[in-house]
Protein backbone atom coordinates (compact mmCIF):
# COMPACT_ATOMS: atom_id res chain seq x y z
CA UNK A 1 71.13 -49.43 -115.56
CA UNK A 2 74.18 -49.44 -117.36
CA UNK A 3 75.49 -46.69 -115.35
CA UNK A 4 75.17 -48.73 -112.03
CA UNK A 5 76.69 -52.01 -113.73
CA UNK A 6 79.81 -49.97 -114.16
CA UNK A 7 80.39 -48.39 -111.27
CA UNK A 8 79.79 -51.41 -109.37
CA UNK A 9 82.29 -53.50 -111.37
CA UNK A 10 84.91 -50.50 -111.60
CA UNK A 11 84.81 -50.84 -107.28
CA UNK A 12 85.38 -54.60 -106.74
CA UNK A 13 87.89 -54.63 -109.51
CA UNK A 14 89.50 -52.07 -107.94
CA UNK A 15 89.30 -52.60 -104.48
CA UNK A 16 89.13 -56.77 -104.34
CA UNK A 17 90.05 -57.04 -100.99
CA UNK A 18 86.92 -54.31 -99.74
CA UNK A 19 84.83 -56.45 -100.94
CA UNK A 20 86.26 -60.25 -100.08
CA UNK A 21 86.30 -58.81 -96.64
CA UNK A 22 82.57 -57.21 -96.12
CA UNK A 23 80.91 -60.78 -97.92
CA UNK A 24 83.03 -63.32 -95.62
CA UNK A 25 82.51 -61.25 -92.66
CA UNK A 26 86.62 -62.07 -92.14
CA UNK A 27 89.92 -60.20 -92.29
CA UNK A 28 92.11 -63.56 -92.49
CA UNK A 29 91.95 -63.47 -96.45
CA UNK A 30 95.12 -63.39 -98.22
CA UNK A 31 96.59 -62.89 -102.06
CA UNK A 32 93.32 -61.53 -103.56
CA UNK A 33 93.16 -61.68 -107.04
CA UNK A 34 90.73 -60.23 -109.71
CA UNK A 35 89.91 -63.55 -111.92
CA UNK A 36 88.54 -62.92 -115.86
CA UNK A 37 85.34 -64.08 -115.94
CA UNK A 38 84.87 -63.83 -119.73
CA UNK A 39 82.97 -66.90 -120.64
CA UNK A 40 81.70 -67.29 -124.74
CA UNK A 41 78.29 -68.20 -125.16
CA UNK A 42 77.21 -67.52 -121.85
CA UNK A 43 76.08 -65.69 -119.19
CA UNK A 44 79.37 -64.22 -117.57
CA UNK A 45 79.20 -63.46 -113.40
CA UNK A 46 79.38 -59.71 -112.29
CA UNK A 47 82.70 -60.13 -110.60
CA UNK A 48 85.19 -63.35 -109.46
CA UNK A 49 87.88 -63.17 -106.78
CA UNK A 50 90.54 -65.79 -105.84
CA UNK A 51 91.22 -65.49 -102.45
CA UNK A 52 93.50 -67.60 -99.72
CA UNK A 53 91.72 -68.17 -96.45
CA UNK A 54 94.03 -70.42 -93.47
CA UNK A 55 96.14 -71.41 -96.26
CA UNK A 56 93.37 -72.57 -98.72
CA UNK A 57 92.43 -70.79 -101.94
CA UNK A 58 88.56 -70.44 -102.46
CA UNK A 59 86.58 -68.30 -105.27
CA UNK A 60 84.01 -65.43 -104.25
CA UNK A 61 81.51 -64.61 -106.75
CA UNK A 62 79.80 -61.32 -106.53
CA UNK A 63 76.49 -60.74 -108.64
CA UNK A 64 75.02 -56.77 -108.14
CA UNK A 65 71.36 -56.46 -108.97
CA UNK A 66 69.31 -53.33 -109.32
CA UNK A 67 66.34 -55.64 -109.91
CA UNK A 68 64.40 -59.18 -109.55
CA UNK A 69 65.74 -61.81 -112.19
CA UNK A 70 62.87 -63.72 -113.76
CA UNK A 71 64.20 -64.87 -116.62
CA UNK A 72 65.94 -66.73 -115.58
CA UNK A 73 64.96 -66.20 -112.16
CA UNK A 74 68.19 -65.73 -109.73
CA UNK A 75 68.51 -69.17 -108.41
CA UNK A 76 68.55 -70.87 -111.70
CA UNK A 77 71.19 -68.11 -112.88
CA UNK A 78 72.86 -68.72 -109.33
CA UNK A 79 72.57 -72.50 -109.95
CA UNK A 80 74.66 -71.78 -113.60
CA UNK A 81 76.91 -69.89 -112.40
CA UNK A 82 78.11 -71.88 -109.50
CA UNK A 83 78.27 -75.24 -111.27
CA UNK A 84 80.37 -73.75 -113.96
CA UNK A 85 83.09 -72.22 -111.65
CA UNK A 86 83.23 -75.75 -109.66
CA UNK A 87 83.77 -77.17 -113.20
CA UNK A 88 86.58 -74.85 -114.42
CA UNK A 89 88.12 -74.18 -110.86
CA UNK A 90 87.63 -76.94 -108.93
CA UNK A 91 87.73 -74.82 -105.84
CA UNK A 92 85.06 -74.02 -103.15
CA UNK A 93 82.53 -71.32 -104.67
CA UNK A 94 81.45 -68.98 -101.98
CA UNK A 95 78.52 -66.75 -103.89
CA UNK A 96 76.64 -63.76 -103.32
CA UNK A 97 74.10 -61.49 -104.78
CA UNK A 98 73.68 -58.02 -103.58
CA UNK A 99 70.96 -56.51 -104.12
CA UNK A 100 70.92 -52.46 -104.37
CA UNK A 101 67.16 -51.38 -104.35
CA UNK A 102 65.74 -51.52 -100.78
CA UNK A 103 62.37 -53.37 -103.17
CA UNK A 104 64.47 -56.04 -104.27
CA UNK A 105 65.34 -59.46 -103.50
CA UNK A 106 62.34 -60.15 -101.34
CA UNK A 107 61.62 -63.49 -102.76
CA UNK A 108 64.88 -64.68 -103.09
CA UNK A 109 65.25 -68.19 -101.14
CA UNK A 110 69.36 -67.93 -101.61
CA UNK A 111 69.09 -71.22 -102.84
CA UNK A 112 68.09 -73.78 -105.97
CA UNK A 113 66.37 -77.26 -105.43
CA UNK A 114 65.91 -79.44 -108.04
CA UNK A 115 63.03 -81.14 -106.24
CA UNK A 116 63.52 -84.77 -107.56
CA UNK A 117 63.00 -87.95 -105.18
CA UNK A 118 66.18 -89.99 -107.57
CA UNK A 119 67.93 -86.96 -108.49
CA UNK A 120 68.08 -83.96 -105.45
CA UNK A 121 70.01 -80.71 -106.30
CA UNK A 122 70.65 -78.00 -103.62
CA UNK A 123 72.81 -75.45 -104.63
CA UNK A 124 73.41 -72.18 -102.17
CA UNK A 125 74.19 -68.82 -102.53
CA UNK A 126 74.52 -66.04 -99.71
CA UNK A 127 72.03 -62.91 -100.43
CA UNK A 128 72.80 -59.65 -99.10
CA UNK A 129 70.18 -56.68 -99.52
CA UNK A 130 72.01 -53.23 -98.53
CA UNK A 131 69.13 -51.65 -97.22
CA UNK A 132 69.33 -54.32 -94.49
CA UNK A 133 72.58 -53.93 -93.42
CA UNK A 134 74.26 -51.36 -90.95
CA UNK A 135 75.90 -48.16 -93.32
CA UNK A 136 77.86 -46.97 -90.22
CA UNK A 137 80.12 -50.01 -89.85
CA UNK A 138 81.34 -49.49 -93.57
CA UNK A 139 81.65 -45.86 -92.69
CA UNK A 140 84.29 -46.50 -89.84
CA UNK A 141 85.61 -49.47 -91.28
CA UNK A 142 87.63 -46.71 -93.88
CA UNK A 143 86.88 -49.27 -97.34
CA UNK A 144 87.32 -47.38 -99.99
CA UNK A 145 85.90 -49.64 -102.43
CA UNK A 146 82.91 -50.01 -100.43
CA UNK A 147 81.40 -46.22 -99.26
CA UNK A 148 80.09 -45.39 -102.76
CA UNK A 149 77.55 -48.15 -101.23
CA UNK A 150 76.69 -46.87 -98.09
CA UNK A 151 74.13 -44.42 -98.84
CA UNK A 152 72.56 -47.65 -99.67
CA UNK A 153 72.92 -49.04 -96.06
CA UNK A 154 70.57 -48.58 -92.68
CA UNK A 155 71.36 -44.99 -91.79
CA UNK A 156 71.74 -45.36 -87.95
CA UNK A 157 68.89 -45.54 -85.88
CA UNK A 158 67.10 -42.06 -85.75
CA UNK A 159 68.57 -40.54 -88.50
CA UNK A 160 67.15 -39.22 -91.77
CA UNK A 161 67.98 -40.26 -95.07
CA UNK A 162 69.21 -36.66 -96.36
CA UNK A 163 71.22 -36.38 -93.21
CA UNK A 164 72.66 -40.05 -93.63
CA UNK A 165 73.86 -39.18 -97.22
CA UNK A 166 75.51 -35.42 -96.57
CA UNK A 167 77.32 -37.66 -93.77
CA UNK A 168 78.86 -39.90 -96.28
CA UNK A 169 79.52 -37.45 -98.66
CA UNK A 170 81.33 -35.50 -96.03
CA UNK A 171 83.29 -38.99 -95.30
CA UNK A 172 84.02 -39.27 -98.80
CA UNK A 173 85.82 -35.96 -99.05
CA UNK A 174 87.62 -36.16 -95.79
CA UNK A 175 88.86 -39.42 -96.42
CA UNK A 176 92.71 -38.59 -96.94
CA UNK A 177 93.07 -40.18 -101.03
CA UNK A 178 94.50 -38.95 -103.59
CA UNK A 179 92.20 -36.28 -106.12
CA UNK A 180 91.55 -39.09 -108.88
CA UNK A 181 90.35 -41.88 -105.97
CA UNK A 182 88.24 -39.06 -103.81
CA UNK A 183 86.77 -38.04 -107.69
CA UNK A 184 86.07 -41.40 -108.10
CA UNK A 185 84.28 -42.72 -105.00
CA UNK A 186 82.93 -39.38 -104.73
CA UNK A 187 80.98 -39.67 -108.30
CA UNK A 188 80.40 -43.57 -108.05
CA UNK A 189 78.65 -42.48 -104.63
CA UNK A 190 76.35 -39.40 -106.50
CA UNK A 191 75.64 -42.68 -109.27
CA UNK A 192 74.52 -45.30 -106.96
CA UNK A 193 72.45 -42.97 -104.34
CA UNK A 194 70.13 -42.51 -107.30
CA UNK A 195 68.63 -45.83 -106.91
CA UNK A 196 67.31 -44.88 -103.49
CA UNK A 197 67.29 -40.77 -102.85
CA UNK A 198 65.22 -38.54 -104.69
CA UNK A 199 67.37 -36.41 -107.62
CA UNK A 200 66.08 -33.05 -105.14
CA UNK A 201 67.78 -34.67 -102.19
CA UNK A 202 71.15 -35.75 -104.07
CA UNK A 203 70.95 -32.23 -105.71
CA UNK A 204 70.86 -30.87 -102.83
CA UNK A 205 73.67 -32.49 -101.36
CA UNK A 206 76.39 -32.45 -104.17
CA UNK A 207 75.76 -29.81 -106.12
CA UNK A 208 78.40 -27.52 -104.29
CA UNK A 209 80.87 -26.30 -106.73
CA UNK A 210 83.58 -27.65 -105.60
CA UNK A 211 82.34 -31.64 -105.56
CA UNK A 212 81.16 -30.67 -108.84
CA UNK A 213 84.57 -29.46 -110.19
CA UNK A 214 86.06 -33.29 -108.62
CA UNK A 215 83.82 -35.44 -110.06
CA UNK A 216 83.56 -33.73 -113.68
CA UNK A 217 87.78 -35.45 -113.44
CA UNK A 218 86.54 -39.07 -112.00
CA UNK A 219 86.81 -41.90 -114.62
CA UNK A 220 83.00 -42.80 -114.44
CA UNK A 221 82.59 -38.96 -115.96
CA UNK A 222 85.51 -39.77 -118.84
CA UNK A 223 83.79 -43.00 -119.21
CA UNK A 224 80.49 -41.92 -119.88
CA UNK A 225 81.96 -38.85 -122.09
CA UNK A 226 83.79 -42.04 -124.49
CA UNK A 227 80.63 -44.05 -124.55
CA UNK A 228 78.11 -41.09 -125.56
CA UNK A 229 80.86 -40.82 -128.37
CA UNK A 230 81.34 -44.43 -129.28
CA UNK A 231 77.14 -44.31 -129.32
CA UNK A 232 77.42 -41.61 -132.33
CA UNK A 233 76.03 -39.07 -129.55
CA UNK A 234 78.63 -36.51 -131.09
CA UNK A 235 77.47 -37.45 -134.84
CA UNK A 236 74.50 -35.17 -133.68
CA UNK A 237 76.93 -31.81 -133.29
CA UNK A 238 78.46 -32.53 -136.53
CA UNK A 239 75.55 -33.34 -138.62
CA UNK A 240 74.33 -29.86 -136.76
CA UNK A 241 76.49 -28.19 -139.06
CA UNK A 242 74.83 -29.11 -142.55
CA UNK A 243 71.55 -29.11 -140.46
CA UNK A 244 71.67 -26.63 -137.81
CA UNK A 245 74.35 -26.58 -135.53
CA UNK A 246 71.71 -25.49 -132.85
CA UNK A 247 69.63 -28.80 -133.62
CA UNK A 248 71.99 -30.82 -133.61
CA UNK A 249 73.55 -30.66 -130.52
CA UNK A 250 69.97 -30.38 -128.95
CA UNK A 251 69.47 -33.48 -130.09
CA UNK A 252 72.98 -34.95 -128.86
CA UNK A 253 71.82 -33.50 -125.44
CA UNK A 254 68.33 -35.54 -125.36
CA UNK A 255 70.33 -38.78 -126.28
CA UNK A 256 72.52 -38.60 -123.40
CA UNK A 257 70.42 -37.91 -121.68
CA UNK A 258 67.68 -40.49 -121.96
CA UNK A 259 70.82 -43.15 -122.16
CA UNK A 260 71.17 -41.82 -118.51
CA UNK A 261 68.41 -41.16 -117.54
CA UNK A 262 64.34 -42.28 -118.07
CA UNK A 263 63.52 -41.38 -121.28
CA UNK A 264 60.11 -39.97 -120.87
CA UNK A 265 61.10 -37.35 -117.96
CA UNK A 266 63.66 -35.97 -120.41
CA UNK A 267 61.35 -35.57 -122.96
CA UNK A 268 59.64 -32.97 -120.80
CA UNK A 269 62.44 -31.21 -121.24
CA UNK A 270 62.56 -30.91 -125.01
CA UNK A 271 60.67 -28.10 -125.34
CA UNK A 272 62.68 -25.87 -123.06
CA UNK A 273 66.29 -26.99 -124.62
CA UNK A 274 64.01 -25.93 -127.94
CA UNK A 275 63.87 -22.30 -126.21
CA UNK A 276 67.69 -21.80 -126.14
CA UNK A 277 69.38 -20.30 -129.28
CA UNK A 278 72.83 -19.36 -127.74
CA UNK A 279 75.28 -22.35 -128.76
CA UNK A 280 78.14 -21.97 -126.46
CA UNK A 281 75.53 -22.36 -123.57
CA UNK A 282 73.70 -25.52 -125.31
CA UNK A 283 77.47 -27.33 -126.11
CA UNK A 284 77.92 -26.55 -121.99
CA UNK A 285 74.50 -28.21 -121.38
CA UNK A 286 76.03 -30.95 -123.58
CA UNK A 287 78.91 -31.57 -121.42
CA UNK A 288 76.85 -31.22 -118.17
CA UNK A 289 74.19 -33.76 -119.53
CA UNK A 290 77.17 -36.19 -119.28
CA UNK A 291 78.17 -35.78 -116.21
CA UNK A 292 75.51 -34.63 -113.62
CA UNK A 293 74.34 -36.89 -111.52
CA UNK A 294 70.49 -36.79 -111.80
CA UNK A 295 68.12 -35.39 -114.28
CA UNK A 296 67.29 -33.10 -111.56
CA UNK A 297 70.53 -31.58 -111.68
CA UNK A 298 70.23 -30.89 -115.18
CA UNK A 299 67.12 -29.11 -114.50
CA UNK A 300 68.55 -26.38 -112.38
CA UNK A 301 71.25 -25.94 -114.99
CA UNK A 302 68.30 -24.93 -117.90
CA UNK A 303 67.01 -22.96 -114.80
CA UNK A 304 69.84 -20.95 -115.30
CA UNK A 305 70.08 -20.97 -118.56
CA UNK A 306 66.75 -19.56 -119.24
């Protein structure tokens, strides 16, 4: 999910420290920096950090997974990864994978063994599944960088899921950040709940006006607005004119939204965009398809258009 990959890499880039901090399960890290990890011809890690730790400088390597890695499967990538940083850093390599979806990671040893009596190979990696680990403690710790994960987290004990997400949204927008951070963490929040609440339940939860209003101004909405038009997404509208303006930006609607979302739900849909002749309301549905958080949401929008 492209979607995911972004917001996930936008967060550690942009809060390094967040993130060095919750995977070392330390606070004595020092001069965090975001390392390139642009490699040619190969398989480049999700995120690298240089940290210091008692004086000593030591790489953490992040890889965020939405699903099970077979081929390769994660230790051999793992097993890659880590032998290329030792080659190019020469520095202690201290890895993990998180894994998003509570269904994921299930097999993974956190290790590779090359299982040969002349020649052993173990190679170790740390793996962290977030539906495993306590959401309240990232909650009161204040990271920015890391809340848009919680909803992802053990809600604690006794409490339902819906009420553990309205809980951190409500943390999110009390938090005391500036509007472009709270948009931000707000809509990278709304992104990543989708790979564990149902769209009704997110709905439900963020579709007050006024979190709407915020994160239609985050960067993940801008983001996905420049990549529907680097796609040729807005080709659709202007081929509409020779064509049928109407058609066309029908059409630019389904594309988003089956780059966003799965493509055969939104196909259900075709036939009620079909219904709707009035194009100021379909180039509104066009800006909403970019920017609401679940196919759900979009749903109650036609609702009211119709």
């Amino acid at each position: 999910m492209a979607e995911i990959d972004i917001v996930s890499k936008h967060l550690i880039q942009t809060y390094p420290a967040d993130f060095a901090r919750f995977a070392l399960q330390r606070d004595d890290i020092q001069d965090v920096k975001v390392l390139d990890t642009e490699q040619p011809s190969v398989r480049r890690p999700d995120s690298l950090l240089r940290v210091c730790i008692g004086g000593k400088e030591v790489l953490v390597h992040h890889e965020f997974q939405t699903t099970d890695s077979t081929d390769p499967p994660m230790p051999r990538r793992m097993a890659g990864y880590i032998g290329r940083l030792i080659e190019r850093y020469g520095l202690p390599v201290h890895s993990y994978v998180l894994y998003l979806r509570p269904n994921t990671g299930r097999r993974d040893p956190g290790y590779y063994i090359q299982e040969h009596p002349d020649h052993l190979v173990v190679i170790r990696y740390k793996v962290l599944r977030l539906s495993q680990l306590p959401g309240q403690a990232v909650l009161d710790s204040g990271s920015v960088g890391l809340l848009p994960f919680a909803p992802l987290m053990q809600p604690p004990a006794g409490q339902a899921e819906a009420a553990w997400l309205e809980q951190c949204v409500a943390k999110a927008w009390d938090m005391p950040l500036a509007r472009s951070v709270k948009a931000d963490v707000l809509t990278g929040l709304t992104l990543l709940s989708d790979l564990v609440y149902n769209p009704q339940t997110i709905t439900a939860i963020v579709s007050k006006e006024y979190l709407m209003d915020l994160m239609r101004e985050s960067s993940f909405a801008q983001y996905l607005t420049q990549q529907a038009r680097e796609e040729g997404i807005e080709q659709g509208i202007e081929q509409g004119i020779e064509q049928g303006i109407e058609q066309g930006i029908r059409e630019s609607i389904q594309e988003v939204l089956e780059l966003r979302f799965q493509p055969e739900a939104m196909r259900r849909l075709a036939a009620r965009l079909g219904a709707i002749d009035d194009v100021p309301r379909l180039k509104q549905l066009f800006r909403a398809a970019i920017q609401v958080p679940s196919l759900e949401a979009f749903r109650l929008l036609l609702d009211q258009a119709e």
